[in-house]
C-alpha atoms as a PDB file:
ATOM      1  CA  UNK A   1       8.597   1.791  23.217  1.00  0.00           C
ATOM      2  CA  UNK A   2       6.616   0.861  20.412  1.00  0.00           C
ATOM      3  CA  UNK A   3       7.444  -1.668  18.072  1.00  0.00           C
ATOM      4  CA  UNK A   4       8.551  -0.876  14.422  1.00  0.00           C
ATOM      5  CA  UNK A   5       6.030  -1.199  11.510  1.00  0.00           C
ATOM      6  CA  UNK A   6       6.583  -4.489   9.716  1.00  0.00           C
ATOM      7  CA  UNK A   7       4.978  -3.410   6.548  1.00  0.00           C
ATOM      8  CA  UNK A   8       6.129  -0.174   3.988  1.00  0.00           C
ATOM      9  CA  UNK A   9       3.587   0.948   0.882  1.00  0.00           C
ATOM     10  CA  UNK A  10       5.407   3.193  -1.312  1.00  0.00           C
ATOM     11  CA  UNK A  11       3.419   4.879  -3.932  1.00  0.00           C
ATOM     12  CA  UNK A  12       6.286   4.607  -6.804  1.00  0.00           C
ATOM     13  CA  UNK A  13       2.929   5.917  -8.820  1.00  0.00           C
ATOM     14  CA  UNK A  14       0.176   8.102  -8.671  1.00  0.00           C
ATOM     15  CA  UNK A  15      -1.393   6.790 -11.817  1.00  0.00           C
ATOM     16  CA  UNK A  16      -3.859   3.981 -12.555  1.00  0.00           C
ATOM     17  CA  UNK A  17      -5.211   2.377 -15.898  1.00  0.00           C
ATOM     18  CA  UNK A  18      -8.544   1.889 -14.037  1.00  0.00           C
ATOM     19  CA  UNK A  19     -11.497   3.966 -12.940  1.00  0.00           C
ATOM     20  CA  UNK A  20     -13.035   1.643 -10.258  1.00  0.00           C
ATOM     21  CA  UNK A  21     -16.467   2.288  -8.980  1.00  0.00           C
ATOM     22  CA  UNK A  22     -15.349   1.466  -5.238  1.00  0.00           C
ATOM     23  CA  UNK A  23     -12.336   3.338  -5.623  1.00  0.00           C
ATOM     24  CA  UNK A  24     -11.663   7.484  -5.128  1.00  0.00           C
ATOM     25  CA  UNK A  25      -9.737   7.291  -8.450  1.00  0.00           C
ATOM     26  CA  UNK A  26     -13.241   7.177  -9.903  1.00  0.00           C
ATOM     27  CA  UNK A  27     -13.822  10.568  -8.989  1.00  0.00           C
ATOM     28  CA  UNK A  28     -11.171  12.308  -7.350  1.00  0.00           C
ATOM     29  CA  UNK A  29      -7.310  13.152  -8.357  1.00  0.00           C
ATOM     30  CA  UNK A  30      -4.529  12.018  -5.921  1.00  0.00           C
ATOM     31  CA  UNK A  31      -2.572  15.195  -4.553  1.00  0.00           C
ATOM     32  CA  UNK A  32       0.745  13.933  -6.030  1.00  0.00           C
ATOM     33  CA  UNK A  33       0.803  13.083  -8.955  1.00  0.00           C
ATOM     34  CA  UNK A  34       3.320  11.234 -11.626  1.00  0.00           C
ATOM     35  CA  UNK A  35       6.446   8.598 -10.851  1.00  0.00           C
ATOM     36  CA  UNK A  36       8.253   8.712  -7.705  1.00  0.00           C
ATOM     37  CA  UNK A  37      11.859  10.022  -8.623  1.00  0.00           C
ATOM     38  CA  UNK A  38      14.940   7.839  -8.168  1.00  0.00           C
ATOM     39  CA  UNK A  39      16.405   9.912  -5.453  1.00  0.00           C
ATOM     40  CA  UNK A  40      13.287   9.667  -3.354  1.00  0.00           C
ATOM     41  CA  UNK A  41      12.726   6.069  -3.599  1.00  0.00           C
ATOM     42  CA  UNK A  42      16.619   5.933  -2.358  1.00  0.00           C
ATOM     43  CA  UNK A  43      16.630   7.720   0.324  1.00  0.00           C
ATOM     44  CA  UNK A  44      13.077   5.677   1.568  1.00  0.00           C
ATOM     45  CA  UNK A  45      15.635   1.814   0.864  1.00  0.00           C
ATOM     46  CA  UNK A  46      18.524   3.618   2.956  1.00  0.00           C
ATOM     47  CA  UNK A  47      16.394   4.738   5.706  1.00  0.00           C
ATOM     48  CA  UNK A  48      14.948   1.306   5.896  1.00  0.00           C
ATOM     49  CA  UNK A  49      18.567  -0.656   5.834  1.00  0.00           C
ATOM     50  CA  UNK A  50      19.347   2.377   8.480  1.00  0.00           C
ATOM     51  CA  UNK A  51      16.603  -0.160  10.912  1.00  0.00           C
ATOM     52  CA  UNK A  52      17.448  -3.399   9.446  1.00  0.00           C
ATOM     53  CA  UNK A  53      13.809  -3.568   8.170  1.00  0.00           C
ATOM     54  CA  UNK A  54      12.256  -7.155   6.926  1.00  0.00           C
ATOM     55  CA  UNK A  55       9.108  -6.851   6.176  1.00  0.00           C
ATOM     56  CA  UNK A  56       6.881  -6.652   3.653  1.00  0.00           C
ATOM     57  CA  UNK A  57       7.354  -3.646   0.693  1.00  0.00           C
ATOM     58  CA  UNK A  58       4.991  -3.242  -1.707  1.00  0.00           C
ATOM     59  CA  UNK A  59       4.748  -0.463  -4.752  1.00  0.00           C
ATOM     60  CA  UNK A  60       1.301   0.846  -4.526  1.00  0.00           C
ATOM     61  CA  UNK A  61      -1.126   3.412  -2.792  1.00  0.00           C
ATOM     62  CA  UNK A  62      -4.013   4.475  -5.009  1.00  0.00           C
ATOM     63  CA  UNK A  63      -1.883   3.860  -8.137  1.00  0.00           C
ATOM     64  CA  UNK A  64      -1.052   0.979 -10.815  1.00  0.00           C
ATOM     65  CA  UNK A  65       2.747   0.119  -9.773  1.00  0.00           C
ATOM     66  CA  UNK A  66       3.000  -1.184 -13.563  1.00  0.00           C
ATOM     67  CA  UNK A  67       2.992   2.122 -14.924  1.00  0.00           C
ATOM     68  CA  UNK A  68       5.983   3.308 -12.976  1.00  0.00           C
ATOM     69  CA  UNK A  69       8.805   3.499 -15.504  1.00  0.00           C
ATOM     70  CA  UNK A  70      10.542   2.818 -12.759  1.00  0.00           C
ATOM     71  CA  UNK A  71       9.617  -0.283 -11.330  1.00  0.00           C
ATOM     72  CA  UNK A  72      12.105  -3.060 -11.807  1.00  0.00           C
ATOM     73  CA  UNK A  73      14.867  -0.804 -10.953  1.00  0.00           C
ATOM     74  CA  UNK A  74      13.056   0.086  -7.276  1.00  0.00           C
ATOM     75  CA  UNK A  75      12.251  -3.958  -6.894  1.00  0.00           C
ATOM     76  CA  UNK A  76      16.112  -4.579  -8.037  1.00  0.00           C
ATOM     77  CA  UNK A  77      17.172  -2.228  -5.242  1.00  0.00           C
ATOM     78  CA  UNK A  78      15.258  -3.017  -2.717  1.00  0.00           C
ATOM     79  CA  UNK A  79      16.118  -7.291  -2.871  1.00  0.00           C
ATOM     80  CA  UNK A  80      19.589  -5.837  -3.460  1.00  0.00           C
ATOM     81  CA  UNK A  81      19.454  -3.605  -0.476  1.00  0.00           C
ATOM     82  CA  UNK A  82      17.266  -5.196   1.613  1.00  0.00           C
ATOM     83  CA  UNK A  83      17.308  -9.153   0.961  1.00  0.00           C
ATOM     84  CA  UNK A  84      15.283 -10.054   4.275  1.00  0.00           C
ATOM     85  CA  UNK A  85      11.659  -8.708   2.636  1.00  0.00           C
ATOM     86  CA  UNK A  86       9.072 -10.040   1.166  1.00  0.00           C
ATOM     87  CA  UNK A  87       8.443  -7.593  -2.150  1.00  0.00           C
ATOM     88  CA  UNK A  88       5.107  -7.552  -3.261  1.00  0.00           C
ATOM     89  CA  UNK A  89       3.549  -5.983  -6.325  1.00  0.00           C
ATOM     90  CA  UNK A  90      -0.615  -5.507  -5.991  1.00  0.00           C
ATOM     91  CA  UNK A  91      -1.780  -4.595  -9.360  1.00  0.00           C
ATOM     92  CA  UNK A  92      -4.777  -5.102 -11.444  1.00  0.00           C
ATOM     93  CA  UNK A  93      -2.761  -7.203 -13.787  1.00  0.00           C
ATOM     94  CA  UNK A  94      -3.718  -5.679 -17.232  1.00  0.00           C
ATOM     95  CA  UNK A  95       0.033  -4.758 -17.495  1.00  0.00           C
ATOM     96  CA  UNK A  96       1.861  -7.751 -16.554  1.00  0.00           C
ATOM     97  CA  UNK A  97       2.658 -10.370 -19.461  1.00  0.00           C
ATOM     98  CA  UNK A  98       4.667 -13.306 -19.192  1.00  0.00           C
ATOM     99  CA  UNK A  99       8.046 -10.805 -20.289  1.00  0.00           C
ATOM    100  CA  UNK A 100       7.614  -8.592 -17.579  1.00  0.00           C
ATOM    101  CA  UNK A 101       6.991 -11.433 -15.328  1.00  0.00           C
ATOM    102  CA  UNK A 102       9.944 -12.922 -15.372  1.00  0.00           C
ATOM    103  CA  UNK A 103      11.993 -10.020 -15.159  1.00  0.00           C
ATOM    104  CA  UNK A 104       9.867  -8.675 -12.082  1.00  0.00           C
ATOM    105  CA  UNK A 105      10.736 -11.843 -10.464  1.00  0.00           C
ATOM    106  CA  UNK A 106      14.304 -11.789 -11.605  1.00  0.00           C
ATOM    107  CA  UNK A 107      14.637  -8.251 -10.170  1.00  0.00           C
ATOM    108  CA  UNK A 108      13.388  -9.531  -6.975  1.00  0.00           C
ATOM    109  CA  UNK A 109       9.534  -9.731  -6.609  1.00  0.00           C
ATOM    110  CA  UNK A 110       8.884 -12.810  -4.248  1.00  0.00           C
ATOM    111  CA  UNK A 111       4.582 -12.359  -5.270  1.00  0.00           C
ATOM    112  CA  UNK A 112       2.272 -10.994  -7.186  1.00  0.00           C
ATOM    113  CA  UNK A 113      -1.255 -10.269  -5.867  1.00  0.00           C
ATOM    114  CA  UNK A 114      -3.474  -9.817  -8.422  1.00  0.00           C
ATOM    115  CA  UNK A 115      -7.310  -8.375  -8.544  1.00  0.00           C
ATOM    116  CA  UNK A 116      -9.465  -8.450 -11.294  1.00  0.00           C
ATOM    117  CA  UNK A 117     -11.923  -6.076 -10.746  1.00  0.00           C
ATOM    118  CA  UNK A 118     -15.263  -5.305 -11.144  1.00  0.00           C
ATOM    119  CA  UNK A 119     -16.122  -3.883 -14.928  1.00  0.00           C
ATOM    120  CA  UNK A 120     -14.256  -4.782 -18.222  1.00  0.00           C
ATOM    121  CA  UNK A 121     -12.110  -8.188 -17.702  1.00  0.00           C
ATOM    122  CA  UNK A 122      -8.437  -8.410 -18.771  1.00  0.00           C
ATOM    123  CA  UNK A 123      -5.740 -10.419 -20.470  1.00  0.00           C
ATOM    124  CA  UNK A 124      -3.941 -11.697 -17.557  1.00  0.00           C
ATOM    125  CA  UNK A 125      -6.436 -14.437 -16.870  1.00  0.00           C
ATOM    126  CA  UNK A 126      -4.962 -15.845 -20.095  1.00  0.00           C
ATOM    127  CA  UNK A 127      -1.547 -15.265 -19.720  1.00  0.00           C
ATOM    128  CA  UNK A 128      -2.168 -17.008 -15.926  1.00  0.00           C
ATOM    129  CA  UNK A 129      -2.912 -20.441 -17.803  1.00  0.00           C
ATOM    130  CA  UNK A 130      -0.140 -20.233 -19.957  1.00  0.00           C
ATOM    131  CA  UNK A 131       2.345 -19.880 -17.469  1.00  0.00           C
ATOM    132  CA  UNK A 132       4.336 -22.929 -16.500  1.00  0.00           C
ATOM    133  CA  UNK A 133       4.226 -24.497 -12.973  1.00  0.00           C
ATOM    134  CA  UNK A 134       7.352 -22.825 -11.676  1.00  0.00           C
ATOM    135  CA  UNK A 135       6.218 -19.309 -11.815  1.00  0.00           C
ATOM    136  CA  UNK A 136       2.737 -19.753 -10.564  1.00  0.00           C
ATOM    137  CA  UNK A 137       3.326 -20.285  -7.017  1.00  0.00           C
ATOM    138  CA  UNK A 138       4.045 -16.335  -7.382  1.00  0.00           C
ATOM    139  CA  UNK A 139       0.880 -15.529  -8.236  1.00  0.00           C
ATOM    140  CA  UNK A 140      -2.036 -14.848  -6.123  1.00  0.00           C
ATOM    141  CA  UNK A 141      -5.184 -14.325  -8.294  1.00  0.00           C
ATOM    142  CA  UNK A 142      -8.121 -12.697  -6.512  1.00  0.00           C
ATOM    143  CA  UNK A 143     -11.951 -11.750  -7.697  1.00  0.00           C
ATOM    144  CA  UNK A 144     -13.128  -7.941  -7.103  1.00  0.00           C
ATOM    145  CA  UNK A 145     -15.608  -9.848  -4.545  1.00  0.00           C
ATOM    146  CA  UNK A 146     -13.466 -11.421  -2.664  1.00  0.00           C
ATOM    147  CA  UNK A 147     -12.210  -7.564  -1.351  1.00  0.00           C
ATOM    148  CA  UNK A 148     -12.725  -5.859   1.980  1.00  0.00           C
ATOM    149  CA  UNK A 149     -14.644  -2.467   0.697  1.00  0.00           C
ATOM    150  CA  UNK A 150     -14.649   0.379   3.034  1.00  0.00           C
ATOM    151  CA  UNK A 151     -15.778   4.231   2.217  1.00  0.00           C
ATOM    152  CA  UNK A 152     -11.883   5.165   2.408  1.00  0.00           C
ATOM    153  CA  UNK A 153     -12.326   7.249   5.405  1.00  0.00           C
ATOM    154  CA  UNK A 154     -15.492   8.881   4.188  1.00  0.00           C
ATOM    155  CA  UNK A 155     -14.483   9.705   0.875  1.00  0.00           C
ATOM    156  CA  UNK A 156     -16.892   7.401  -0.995  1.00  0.00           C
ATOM    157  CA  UNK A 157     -20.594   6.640   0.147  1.00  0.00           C
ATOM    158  CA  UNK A 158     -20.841   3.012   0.209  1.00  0.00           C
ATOM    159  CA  UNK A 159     -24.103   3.254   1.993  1.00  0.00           C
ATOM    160  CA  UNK A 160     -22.682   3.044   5.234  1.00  0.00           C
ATOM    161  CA  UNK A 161     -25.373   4.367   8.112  1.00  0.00           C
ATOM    162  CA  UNK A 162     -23.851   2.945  10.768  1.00  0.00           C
ATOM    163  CA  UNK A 163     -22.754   4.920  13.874  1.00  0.00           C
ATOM    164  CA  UNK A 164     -18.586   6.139  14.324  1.00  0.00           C
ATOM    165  CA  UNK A 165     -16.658   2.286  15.197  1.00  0.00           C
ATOM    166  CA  UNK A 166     -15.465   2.366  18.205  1.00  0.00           C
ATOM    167  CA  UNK A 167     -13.377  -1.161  17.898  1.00  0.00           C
ATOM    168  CA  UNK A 168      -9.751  -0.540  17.983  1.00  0.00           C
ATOM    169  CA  UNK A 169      -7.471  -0.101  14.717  1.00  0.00           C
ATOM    170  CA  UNK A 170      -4.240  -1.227  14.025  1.00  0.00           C
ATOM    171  CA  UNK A 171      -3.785  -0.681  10.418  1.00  0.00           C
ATOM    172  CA  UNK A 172      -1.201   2.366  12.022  1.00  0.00           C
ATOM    173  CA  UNK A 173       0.582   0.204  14.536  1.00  0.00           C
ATOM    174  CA  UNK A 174       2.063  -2.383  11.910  1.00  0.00           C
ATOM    175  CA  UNK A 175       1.605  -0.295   8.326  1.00  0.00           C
ATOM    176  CA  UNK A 176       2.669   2.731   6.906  1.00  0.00           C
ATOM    177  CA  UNK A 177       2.340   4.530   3.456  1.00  0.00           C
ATOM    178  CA  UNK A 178       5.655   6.519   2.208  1.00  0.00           C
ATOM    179  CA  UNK A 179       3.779   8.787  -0.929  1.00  0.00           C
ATOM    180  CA  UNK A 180       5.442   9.982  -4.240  1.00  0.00           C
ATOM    181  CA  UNK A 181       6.710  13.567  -2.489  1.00  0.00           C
ATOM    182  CA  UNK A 182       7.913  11.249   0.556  1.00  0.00           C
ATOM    183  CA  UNK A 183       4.836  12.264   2.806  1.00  0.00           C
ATOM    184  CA  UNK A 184       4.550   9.383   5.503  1.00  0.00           C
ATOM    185  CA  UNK A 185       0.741   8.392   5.834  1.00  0.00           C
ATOM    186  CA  UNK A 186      -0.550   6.214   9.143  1.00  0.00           C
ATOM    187  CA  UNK A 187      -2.939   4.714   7.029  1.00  0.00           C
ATOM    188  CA  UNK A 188      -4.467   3.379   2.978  1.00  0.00           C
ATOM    189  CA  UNK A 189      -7.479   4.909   3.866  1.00  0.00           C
ATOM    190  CA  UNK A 190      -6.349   8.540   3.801  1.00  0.00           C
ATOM    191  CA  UNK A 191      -6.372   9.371   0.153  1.00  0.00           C
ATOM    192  CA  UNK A 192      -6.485  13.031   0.777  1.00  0.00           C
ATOM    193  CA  UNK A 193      -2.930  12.792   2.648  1.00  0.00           C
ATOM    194  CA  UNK A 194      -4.961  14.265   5.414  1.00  0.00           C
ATOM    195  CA  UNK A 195      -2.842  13.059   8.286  1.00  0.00           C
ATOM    196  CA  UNK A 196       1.042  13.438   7.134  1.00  0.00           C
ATOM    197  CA  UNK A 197       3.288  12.784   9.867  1.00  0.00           C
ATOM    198  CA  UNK A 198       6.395  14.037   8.211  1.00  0.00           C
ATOM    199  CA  UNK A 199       8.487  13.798   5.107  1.00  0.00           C
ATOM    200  CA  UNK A 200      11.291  11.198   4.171  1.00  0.00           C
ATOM    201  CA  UNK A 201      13.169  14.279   2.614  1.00  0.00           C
ATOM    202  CA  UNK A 202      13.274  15.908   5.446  1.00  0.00           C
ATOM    203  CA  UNK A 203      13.416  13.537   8.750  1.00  0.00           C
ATOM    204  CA  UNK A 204      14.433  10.119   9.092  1.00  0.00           C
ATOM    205  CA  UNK A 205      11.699   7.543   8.546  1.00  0.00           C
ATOM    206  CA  UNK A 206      12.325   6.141  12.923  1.00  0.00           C
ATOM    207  CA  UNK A 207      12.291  10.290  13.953  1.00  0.00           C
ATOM    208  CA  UNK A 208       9.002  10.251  11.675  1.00  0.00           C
ATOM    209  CA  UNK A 209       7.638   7.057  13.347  1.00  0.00           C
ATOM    210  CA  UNK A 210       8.488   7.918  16.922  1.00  0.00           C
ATOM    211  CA  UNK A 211       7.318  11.611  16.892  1.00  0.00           C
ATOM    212  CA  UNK A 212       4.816  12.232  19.823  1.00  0.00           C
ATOM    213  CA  UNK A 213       2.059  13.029  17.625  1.00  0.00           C
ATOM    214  CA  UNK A 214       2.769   9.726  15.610  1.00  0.00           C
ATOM    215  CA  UNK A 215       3.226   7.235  18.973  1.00  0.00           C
ATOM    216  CA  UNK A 216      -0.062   9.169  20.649  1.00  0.00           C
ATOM    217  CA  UNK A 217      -1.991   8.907  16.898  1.00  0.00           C
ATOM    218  CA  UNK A 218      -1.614   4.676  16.937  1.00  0.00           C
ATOM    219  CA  UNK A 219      -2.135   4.253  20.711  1.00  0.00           C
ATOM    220  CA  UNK A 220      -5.667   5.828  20.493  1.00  0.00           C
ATOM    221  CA  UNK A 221      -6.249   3.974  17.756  1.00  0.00           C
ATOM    222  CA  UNK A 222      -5.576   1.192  19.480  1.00  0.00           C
ATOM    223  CA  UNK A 223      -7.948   1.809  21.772  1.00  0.00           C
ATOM    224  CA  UNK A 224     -10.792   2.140  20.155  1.00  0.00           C
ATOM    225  CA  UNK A 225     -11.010   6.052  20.055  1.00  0.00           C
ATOM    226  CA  UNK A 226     -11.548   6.909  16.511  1.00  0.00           C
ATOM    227  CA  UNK A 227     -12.788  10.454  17.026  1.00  0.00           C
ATOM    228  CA  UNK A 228      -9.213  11.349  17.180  1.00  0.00           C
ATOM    229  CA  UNK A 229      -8.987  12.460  13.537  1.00  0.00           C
ATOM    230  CA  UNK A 230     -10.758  13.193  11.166  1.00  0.00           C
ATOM    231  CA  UNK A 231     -10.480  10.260   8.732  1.00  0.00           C
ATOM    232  CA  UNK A 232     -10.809   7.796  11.330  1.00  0.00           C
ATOM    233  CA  UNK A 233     -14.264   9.676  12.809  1.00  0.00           C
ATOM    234  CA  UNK A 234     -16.142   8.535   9.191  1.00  0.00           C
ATOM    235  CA  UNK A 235     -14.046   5.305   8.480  1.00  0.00           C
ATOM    236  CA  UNK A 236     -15.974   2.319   8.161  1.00  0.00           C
ATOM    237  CA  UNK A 237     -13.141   0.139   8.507  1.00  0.00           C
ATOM    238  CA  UNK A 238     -13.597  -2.897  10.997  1.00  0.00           C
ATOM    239  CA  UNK A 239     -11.444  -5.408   9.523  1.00  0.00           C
ATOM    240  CA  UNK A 240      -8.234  -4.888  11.079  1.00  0.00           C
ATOM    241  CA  UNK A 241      -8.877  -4.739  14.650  1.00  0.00           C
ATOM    242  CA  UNK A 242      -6.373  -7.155  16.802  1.00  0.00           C
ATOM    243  CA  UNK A 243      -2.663  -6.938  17.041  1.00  0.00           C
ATOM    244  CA  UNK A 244      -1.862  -9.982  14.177  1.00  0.00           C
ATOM    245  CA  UNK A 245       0.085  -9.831  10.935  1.00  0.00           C
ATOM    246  CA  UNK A 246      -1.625  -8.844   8.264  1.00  0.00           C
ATOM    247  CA  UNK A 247      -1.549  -8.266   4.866  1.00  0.00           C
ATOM    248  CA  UNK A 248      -3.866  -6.348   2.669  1.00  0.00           C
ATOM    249  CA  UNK A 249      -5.350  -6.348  -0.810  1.00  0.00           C
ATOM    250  CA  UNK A 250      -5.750  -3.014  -1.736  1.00  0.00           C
END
């Protein structure tokens, strides 16, 4: 039997502050749209302490997690729910201040990975110097060109010519992608919700992951046929393409 993802993005929100030019957001709307309700985001923690999960959780899909009313009520939860995690929050950073720092990591955030990307700067790189040694080691701080840039399975022309990858994937293997509505997503690069395996509302996040069409969906991608979808046929994604941990930027 396969084994169990070891990483959970849930999209607490739809929205972002941003309007990147190597991001859809720039030109397309996400399908759902707004906060993540409580209930939802409940039912996803439960499911996980249901399988003892202990990976990582992060708050994000295409959104900014800051702008989740939400958020340090979800973080709270899950460390108080599921303690063995590593709780992440990716964001561009033009939200977080040294307030909301503190209480993000008092909730339960164990790091912050932040981007500043490409186009108007933002105050974080100041608040970063003025915050003391002991909250630092917290806080990744990353340069728009230090990201892996792909054309989101098709959806944005990066200029890629190239011929459909036939290297194996296993972004779907050890990663999943729970959505606002509860949709479960294989894979980041599926902006469109294009490939929804099932919803948290209505089957159990392991009867999602061990579906058929789920298990036979990550062992072809695996190896190395990406004609089997869609998404996958124009994805120009390379980077993840052995069975190690990983952890991603965006």
């Amino acid at each position: 039997m396969d084994k169990l993802f070891s990483m959970v993005e849930i999209e607490v929100n739809s929205n972002c502050n941003r309007k990147c030019v190597y991001c859809p957001n720039l030109r397309h709307e996400r399908k759902e749209k707004g906060d993540m309700e409580p209930a939802v985001f409940k039912k996803i923690i439960s499911q996980l302490q249901d399988i003892a999960f202990s990976g990582r959780i992060s708050y994000h899909f295409y959104g900014e997690p800051l702008l989740c009313k939400y958020l340090t009520e979800y973080v709270s939860l899950t460390k108080k729910s599921l303690p063995n995690t590593r709780r992440v929050i990716y964001s561009n950073g033009d939200l977080l201040y040294k307030k909301n720092i503190y209480e993000l990591i008092e909730s339960g955030v164990t790091r912050f990975v932040i981007t500043l990307h490409e186009g108007r700067g933002n105050d974080f790189q100041k608040t970063l110097g003025e915050l003391p040694d002991e909250v630092t080691p917290y806080i990744e701080f990353l340069q728009h060109r230090s990201l892996i840039l792909t054309n989101r399975g098709g959806k944005l022309d990066n200029g890629y010519k190239g011929t459909q990858l036939s290297v194996p994937c296993y972004i779907p293997s050890s990663l999943l992608i729970v959505t606002v509505k509860g949709n479960v997503l294989p894979c980041f690069e599926d902006y469109d919700q294009s490939c929804v395996m099932g919803n948290i509302n209505e089957e159990h996040l392991l009867d999602i992951w061990r579906k058929h069409q789920y298990i036979s969906y990550r062992n072809e991608l695996r190896s190395g046929n990406r004609a089997y979808c869609q998404i996958c046929l124009k994805c120009d994604n390379h980077s993840v393409h052995d069975d190690k941990q990983f952890d991603f930027v965006l």
